[in-house]
PDB file of N, CA and C in Angstrom:
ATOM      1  N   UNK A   1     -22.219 -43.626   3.749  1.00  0.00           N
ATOM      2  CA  UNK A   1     -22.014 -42.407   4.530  1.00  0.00           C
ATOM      3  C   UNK A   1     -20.533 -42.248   4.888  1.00  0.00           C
ATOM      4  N   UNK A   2     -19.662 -43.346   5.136  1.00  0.00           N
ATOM      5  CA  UNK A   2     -18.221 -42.961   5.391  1.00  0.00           C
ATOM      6  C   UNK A   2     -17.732 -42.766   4.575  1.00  0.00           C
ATOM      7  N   UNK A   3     -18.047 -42.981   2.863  1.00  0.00           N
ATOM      8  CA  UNK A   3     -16.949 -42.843   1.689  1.00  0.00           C
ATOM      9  C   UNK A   3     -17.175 -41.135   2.148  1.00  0.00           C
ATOM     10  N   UNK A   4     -18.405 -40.882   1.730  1.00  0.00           N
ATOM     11  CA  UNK A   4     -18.829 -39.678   1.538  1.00  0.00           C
ATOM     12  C   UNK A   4     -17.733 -38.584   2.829  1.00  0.00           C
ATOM     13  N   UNK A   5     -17.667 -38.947   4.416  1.00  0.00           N
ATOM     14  CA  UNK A   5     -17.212 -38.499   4.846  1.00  0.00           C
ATOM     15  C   UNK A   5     -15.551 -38.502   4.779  1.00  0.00           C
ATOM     16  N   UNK A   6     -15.336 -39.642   4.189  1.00  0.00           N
ATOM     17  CA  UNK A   6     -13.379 -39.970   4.009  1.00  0.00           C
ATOM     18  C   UNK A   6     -13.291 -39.004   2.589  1.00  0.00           C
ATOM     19  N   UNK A   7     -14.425 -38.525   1.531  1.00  0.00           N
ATOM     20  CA  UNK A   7     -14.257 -37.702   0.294  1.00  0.00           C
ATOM     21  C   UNK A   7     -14.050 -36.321   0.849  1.00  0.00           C
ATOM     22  N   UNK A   8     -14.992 -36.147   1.717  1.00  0.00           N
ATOM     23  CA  UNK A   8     -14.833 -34.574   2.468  1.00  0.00           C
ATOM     24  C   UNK A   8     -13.476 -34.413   3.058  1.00  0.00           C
ATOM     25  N   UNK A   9     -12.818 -34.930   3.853  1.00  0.00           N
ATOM     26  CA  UNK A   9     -12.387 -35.128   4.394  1.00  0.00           C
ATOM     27  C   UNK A   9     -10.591 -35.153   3.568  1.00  0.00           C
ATOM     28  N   UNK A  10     -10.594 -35.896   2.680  1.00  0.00           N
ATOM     29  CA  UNK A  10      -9.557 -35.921   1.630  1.00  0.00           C
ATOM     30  C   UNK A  10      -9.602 -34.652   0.712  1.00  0.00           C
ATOM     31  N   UNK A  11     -10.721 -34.217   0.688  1.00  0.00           N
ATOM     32  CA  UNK A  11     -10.621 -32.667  -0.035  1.00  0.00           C
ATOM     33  C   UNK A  11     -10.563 -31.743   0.519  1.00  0.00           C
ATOM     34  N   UNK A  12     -11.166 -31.647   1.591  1.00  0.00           N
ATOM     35  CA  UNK A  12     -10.380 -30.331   2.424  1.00  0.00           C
ATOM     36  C   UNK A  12      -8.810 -30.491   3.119  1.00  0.00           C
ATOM     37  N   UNK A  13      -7.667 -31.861   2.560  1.00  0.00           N
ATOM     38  CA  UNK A  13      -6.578 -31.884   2.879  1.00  0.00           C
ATOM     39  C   UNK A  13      -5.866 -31.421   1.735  1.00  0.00           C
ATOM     40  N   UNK A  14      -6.904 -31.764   0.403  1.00  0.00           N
ATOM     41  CA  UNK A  14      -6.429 -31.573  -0.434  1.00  0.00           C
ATOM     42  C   UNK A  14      -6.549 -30.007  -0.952  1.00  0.00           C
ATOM     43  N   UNK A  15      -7.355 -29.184  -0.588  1.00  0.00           N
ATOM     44  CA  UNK A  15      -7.282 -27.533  -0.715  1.00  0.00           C
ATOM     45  C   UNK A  15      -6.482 -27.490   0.479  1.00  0.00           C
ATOM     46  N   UNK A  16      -6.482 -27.508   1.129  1.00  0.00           N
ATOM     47  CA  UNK A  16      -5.093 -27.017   2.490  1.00  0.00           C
ATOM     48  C   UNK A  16      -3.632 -27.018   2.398  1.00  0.00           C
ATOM     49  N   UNK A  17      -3.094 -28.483   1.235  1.00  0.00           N
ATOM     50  CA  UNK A  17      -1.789 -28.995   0.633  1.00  0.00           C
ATOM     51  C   UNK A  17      -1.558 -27.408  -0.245  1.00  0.00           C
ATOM     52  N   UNK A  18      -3.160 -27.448  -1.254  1.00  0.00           N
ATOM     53  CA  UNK A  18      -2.534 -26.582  -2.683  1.00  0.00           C
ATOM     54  C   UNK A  18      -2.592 -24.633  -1.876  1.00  0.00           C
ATOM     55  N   UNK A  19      -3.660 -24.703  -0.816  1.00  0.00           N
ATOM     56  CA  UNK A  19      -3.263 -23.503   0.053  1.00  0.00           C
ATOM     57  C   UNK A  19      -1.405 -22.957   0.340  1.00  0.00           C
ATOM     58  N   UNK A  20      -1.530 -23.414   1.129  1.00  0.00           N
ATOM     59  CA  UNK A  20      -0.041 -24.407   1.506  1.00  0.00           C
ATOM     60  C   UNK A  20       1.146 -24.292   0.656  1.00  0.00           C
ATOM     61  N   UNK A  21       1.256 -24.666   0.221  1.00  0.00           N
ATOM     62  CA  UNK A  21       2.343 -24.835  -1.202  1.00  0.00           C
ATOM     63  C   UNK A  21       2.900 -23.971  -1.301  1.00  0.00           C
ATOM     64  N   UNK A  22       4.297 -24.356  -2.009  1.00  0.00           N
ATOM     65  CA  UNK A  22       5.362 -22.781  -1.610  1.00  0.00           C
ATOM     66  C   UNK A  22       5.635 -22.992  -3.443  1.00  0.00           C
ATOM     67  N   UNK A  23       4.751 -22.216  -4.359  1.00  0.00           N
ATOM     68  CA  UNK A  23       4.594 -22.380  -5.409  1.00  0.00           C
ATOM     69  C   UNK A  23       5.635 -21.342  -6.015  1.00  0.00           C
ATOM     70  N   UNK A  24       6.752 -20.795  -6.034  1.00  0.00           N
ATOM     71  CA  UNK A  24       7.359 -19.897  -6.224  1.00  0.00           C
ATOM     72  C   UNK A  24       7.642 -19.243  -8.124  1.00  0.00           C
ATOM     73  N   UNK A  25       7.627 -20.541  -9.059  1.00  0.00           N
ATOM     74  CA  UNK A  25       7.671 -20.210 -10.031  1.00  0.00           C
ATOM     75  C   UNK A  25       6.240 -19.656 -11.160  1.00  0.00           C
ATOM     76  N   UNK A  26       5.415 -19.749 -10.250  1.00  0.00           N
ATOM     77  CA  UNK A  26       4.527 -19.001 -11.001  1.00  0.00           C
ATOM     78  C   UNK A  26       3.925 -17.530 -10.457  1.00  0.00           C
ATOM     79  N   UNK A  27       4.152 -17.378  -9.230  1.00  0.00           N
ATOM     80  CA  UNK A  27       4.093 -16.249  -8.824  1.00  0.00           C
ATOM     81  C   UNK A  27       5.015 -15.354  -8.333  1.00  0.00           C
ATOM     82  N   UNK A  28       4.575 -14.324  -8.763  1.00  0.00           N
ATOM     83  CA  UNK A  28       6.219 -13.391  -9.227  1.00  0.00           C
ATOM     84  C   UNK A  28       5.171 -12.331  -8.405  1.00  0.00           C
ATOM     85  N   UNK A  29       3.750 -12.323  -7.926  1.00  0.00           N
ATOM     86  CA  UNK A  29       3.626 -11.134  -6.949  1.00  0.00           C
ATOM     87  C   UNK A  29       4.490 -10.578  -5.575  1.00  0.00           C
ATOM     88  N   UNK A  30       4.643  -9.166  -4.930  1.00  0.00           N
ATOM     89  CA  UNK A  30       5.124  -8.977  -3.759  1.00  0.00           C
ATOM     90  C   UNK A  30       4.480  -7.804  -2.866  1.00  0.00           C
ATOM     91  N   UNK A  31       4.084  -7.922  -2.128  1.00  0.00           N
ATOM     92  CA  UNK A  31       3.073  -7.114  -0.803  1.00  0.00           C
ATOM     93  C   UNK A  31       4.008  -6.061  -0.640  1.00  0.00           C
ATOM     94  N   UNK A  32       5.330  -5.707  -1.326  1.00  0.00           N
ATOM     95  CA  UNK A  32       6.181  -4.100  -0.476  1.00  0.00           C
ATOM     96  C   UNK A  32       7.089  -4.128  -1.768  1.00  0.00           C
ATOM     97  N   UNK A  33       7.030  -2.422  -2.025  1.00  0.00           N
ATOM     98  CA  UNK A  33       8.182  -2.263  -3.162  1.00  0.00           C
ATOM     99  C   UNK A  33       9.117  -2.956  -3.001  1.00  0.00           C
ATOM    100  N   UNK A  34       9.476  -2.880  -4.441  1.00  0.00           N
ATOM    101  CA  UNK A  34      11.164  -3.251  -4.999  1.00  0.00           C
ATOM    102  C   UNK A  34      12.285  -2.348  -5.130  1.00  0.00           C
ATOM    103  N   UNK A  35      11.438  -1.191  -5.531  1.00  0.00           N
ATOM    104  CA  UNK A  35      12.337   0.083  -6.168  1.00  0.00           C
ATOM    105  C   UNK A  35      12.450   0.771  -4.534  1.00  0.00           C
ATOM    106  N   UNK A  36      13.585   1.289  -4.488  1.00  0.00           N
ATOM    107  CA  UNK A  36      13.842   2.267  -2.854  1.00  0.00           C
ATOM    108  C   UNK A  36      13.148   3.850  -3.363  1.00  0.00           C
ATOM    109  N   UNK A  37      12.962   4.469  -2.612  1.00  0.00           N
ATOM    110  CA  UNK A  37      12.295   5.550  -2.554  1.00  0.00           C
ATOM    111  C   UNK A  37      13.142   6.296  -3.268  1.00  0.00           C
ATOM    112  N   UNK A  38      12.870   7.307  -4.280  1.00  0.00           N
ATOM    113  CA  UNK A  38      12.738   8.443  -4.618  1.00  0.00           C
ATOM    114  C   UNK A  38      13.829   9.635  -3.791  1.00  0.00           C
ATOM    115  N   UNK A  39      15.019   9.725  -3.771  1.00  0.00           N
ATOM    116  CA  UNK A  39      15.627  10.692  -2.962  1.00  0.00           C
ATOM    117  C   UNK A  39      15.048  12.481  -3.244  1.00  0.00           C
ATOM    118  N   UNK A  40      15.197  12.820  -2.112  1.00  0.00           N
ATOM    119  CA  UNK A  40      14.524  14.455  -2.516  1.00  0.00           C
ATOM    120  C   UNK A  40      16.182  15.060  -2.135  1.00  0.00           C
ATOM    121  N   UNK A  41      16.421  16.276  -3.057  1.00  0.00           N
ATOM    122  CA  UNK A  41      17.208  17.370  -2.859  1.00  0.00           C
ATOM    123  C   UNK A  41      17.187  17.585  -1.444  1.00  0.00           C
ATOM    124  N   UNK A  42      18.239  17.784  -0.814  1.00  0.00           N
ATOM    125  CA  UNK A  42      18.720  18.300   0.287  1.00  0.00           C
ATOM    126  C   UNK A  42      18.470  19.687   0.206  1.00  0.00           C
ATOM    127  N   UNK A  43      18.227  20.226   1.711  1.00  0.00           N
ATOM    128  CA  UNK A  43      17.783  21.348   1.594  1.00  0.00           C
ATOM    129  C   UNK A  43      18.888  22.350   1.612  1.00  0.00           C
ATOM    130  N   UNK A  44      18.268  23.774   1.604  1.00  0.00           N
ATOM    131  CA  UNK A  44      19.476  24.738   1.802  1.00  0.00           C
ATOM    132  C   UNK A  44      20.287  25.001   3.097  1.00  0.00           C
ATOM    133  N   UNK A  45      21.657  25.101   3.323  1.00  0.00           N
ATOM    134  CA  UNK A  45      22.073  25.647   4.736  1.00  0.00           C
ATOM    135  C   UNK A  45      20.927  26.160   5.401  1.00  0.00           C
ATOM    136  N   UNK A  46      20.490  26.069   6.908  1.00  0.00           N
ATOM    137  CA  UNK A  46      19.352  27.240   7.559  1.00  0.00           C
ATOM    138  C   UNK A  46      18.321  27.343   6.842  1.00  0.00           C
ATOM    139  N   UNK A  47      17.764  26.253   6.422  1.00  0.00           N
ATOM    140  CA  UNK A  47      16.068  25.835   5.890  1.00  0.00           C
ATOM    141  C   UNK A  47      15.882  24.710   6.799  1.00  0.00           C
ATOM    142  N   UNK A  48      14.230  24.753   7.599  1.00  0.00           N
ATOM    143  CA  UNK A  48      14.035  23.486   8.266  1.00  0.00           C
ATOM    144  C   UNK A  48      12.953  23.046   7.333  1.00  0.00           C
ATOM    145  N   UNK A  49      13.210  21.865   6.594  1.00  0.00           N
ATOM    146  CA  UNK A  49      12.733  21.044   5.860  1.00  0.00           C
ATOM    147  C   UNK A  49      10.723  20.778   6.092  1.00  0.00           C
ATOM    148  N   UNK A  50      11.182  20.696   7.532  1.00  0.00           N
ATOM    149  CA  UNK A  50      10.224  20.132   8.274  1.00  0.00           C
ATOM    150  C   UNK A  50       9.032  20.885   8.795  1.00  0.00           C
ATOM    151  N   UNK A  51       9.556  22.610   8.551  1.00  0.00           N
ATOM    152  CA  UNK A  51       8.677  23.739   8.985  1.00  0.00           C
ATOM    153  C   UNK A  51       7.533  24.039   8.231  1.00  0.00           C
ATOM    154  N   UNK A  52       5.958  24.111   8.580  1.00  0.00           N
ATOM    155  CA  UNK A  52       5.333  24.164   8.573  1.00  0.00           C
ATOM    156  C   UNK A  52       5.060  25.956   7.969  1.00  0.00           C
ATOM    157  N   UNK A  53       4.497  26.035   6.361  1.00  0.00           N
ATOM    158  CA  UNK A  53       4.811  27.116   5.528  1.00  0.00           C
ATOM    159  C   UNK A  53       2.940  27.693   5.698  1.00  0.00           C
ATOM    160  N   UNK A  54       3.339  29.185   6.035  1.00  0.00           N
ATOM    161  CA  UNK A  54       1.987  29.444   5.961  1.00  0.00           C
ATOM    162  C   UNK A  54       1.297  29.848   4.881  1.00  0.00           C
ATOM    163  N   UNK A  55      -0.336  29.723   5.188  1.00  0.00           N
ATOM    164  CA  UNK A  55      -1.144  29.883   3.909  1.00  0.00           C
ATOM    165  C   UNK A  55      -1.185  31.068   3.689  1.00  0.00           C
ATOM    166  N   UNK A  56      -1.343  31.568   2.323  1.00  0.00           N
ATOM    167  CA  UNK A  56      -1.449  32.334   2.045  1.00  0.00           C
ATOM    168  C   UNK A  56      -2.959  33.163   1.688  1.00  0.00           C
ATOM    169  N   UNK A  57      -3.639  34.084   2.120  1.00  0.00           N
ATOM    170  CA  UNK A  57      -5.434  34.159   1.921  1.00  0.00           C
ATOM    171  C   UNK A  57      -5.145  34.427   1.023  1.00  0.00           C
ATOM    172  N   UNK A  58      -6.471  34.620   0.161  1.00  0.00           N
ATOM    173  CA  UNK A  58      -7.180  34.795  -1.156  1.00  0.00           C
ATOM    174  C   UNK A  58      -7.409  36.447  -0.831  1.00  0.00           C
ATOM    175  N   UNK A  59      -7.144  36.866  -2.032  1.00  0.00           N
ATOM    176  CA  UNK A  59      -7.550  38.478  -2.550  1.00  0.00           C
ATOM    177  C   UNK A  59      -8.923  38.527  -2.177  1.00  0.00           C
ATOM    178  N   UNK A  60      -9.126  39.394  -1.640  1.00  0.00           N
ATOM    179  CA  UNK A  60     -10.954  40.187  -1.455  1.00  0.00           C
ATOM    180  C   UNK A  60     -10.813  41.243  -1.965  1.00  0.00           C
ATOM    181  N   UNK A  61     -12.212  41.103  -2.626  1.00  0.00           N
ATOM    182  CA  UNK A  61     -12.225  42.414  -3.517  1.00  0.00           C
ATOM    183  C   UNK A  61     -13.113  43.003  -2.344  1.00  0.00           C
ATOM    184  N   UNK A  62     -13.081  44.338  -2.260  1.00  0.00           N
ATOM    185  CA  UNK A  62     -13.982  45.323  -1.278  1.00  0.00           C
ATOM    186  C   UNK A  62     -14.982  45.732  -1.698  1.00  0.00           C
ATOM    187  N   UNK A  63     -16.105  45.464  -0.946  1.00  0.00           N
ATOM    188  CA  UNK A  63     -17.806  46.230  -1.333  1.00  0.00           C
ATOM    189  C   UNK A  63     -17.667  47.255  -1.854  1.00  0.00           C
ATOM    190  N   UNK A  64     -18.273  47.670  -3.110  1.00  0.00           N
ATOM    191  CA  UNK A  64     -18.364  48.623  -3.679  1.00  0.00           C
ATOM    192  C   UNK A  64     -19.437  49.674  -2.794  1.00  0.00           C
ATOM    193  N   UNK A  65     -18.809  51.057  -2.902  1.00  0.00           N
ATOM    194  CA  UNK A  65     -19.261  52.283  -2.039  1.00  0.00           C
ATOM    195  C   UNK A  65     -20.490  52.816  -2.854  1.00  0.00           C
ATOM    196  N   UNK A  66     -21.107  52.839  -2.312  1.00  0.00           N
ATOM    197  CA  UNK A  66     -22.366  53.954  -2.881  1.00  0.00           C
ATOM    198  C   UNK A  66     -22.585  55.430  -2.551  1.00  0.00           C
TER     199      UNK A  66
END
Protein backbone atom coordinates (compact mmCIF):
# COMPACT_ATOMS: atom_id res chain seq x y z
CA UNK A 1 0.00 0.00 0.00
CA UNK A 2 2.87 2.64 0.45
CA UNK A 3 4.69 1.84 -2.92
CA UNK A 4 1.35 2.31 -4.41
CA UNK A 5 0.90 5.62 -2.46
CA UNK A 6 4.83 6.97 -2.98
CA UNK A 7 3.72 5.94 -7.15
CA UNK A 8 0.74 8.35 -6.85
CA UNK A 9 2.35 10.59 -5.30
CA UNK A 10 5.63 10.75 -7.64
CA UNK A 11 3.22 11.11 -10.57
CA UNK A 12 1.26 13.76 -9.74
CA UNK A 13 4.88 15.65 -9.12
CA UNK A 14 5.66 14.37 -12.09
CA UNK A 15 2.54 15.97 -14.29
CA UNK A 16 2.95 19.24 -12.18
CA UNK A 17 7.09 19.47 -13.21
CA UNK A 18 5.89 18.80 -17.14
CA UNK A 19 2.67 21.35 -16.32
CA UNK A 20 5.20 23.68 -15.10
CA UNK A 21 7.91 23.78 -17.52
CA UNK A 22 8.89 26.80 -19.37
CA UNK A 23 9.08 24.73 -22.67
CA UNK A 24 9.71 27.63 -25.05
CA UNK A 25 11.13 25.88 -28.15
CA UNK A 26 8.34 24.00 -29.12
CA UNK A 27 5.70 26.29 -28.64
CA UNK A 28 5.52 29.17 -30.77
CA UNK A 29 1.60 29.78 -29.63
CA UNK A 30 0.47 33.51 -28.27
CA UNK A 31 -2.98 34.58 -26.44
CA UNK A 32 -2.74 38.55 -28.18
CA UNK A 33 -1.76 39.69 -31.69
CA UNK A 34 1.51 40.28 -33.17
CA UNK A 35 0.54 42.42 -36.05
CA UNK A 36 -0.64 46.24 -34.61
CA UNK A 37 -3.93 47.21 -35.82
CA UNK A 38 -4.92 48.20 -39.12
CA UNK A 39 -4.70 52.20 -39.31
CA UNK A 40 -8.01 53.82 -40.71
CA UNK A 41 -7.84 57.13 -42.90
CA UNK A 42 -8.17 60.15 -40.96
CA UNK A 43 -11.14 61.88 -41.29
CA UNK A 44 -12.13 65.05 -43.11
CA UNK A 45 -11.61 68.69 -41.49
CA UNK A 46 -15.34 69.09 -39.53
CA UNK A 47 -16.38 65.29 -39.72
CA UNK A 48 -16.97 63.69 -36.20
CA UNK A 49 -15.72 60.29 -36.78
CA UNK A 50 -17.59 59.21 -33.90
CA UNK A 51 -21.20 60.56 -34.93
CA UNK A 52 -23.78 58.35 -35.00
CA UNK A 53 -25.24 58.26 -39.02
CA UNK A 54 -28.88 57.89 -39.43
CA UNK A 55 -30.89 55.07 -40.93
CA UNK A 56 -32.18 55.39 -43.72
CA UNK A 57 -36.20 53.69 -44.17
CA UNK A 58 -37.06 51.43 -46.84
CA UNK A 59 -39.31 52.64 -49.86
CA UNK A 60 -43.15 51.83 -49.31
CA UNK A 61 -44.95 51.28 -52.01
CA UNK A 62 -48.67 52.80 -51.36
CA UNK A 63 -52.00 50.72 -51.31
CA UNK A 64 -53.31 50.61 -54.44
CA UNK A 65 -56.73 52.86 -54.81
CA UNK A 66 -59.82 51.33 -55.93
Amino acid sequence: MRKLVLASLAAAALFGVAACSDNSSTDTTTTQSTNPPATEPAPAPGQDNNAMKPVEPKPTNPAPSN
